[in-house]
C-alpha atoms as a PDB file:
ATOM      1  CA  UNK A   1     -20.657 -18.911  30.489  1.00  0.00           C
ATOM      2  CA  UNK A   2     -20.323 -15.765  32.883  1.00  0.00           C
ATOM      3  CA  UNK A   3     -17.303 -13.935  30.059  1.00  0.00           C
ATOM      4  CA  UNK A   4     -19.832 -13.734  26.786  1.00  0.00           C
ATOM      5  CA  UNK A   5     -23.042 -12.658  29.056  1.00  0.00           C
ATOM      6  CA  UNK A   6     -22.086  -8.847  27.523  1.00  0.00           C
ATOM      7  CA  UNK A   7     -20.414  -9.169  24.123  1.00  0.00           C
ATOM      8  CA  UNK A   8     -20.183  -5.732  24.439  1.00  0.00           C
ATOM      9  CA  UNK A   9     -18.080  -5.776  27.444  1.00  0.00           C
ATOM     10  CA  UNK A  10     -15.386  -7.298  25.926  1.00  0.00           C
ATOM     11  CA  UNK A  11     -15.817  -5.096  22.734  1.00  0.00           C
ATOM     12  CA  UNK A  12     -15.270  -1.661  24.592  1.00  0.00           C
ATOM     13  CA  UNK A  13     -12.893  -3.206  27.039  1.00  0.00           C
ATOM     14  CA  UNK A  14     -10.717  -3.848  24.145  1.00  0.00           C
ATOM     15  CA  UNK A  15     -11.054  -0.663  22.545  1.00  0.00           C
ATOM     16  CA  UNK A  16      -9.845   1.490  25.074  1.00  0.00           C
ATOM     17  CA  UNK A  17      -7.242  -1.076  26.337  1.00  0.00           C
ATOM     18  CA  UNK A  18      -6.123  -0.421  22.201  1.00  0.00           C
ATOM     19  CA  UNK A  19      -6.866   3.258  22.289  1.00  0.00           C
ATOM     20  CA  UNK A  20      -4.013   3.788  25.575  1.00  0.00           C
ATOM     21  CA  UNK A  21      -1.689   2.032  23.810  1.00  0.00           C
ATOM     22  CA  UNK A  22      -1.807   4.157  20.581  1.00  0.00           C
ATOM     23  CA  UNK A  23      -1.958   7.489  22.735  1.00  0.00           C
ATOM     24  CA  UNK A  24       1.688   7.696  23.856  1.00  0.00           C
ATOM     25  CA  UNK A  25       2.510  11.613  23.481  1.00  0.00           C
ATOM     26  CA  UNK A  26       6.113  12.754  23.088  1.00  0.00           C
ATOM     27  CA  UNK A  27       6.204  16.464  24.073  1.00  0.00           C
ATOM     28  CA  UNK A  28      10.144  16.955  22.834  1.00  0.00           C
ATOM     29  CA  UNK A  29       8.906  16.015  19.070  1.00  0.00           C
ATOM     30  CA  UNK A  30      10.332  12.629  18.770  1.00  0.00           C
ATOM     31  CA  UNK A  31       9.363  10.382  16.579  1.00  0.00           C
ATOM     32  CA  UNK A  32      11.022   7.025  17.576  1.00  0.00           C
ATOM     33  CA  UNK A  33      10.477   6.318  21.576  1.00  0.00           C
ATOM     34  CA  UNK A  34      12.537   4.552  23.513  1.00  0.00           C
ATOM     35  CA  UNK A  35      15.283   4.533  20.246  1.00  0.00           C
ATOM     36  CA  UNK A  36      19.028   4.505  20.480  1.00  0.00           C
ATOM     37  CA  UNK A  37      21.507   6.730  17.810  1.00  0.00           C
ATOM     38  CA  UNK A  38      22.976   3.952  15.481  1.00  0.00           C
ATOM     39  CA  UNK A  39      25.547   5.038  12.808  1.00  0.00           C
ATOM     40  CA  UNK A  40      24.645   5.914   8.905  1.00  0.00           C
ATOM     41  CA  UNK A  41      26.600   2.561   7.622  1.00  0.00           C
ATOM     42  CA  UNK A  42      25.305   0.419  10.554  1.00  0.00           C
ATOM     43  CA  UNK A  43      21.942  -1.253   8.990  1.00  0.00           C
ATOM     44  CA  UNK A  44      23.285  -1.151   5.435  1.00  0.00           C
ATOM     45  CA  UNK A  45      19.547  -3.067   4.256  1.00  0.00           C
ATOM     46  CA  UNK A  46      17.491  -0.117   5.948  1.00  0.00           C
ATOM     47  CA  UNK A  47      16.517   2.345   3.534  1.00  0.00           C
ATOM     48  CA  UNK A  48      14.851   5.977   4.215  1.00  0.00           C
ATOM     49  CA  UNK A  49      12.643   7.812   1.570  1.00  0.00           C
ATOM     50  CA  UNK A  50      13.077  11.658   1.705  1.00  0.00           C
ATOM     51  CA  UNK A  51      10.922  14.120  -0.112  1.00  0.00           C
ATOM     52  CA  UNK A  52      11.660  17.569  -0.333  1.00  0.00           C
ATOM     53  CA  UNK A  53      14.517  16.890   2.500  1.00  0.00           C
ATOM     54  CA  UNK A  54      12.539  15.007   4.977  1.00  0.00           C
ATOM     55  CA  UNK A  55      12.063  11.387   5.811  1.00  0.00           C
ATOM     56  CA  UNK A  56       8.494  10.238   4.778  1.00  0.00           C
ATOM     57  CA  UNK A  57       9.174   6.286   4.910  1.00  0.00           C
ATOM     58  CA  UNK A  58      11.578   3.332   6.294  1.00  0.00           C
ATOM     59  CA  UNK A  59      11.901   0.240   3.705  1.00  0.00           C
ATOM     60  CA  UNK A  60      14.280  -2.378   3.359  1.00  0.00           C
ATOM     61  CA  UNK A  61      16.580  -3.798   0.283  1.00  0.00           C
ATOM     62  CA  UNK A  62      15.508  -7.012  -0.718  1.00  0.00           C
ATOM     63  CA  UNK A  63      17.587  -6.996  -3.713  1.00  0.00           C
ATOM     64  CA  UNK A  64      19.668  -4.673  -5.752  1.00  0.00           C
ATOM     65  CA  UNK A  65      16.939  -3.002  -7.436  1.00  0.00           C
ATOM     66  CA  UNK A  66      14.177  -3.877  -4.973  1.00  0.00           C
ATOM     67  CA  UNK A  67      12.966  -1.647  -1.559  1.00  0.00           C
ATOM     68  CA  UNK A  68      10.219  -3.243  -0.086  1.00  0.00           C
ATOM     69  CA  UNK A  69       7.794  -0.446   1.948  1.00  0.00           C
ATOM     70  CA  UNK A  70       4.616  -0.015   3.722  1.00  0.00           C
ATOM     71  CA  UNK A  71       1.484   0.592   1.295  1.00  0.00           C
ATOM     72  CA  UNK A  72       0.843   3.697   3.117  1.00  0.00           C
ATOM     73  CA  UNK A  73       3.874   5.444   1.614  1.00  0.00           C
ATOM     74  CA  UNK A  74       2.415   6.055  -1.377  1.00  0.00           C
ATOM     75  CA  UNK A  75      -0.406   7.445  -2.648  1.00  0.00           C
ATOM     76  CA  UNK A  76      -1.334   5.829  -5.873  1.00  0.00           C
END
């Protein structure tokens, strides 16, 4: 068919259709576009992970002892 005559195409269509979305520059420092204020006690599972005073990582309480996280939090 005429859409797999250039695999390649596709491929590099893709990756820069991927590449603008992951591009989006905030100039005023933000981290969180587009986000609303919510207040401390509002999302009482929502945890954040400070070191040295400063958030490095969301997670979530899954149970009393338990915060789930992303892998890339940690190191080891």
């Amino acid at each position: 068919s005429k859409c797999h005559r250039n695999p390649w195409q596709a491929f590099i269509l893709t990756f820069f259709i991927i590449l603008s979305d992951c591009t989006v520059l905030v100039s005023d420092g933000r981290r969180i576009v587009g986000g609303t204020l919510a207040a401390n006690d509002r999302w009482g599972w929502q945890v954040s992970m400070h070191w040295r005073g400063k958030h490095v990582c969301g997670g979530a309480i899954i149970s009393p002892r338990w915060v789930i996280t992303a892998a890339h939090c940690f190191v080891e």
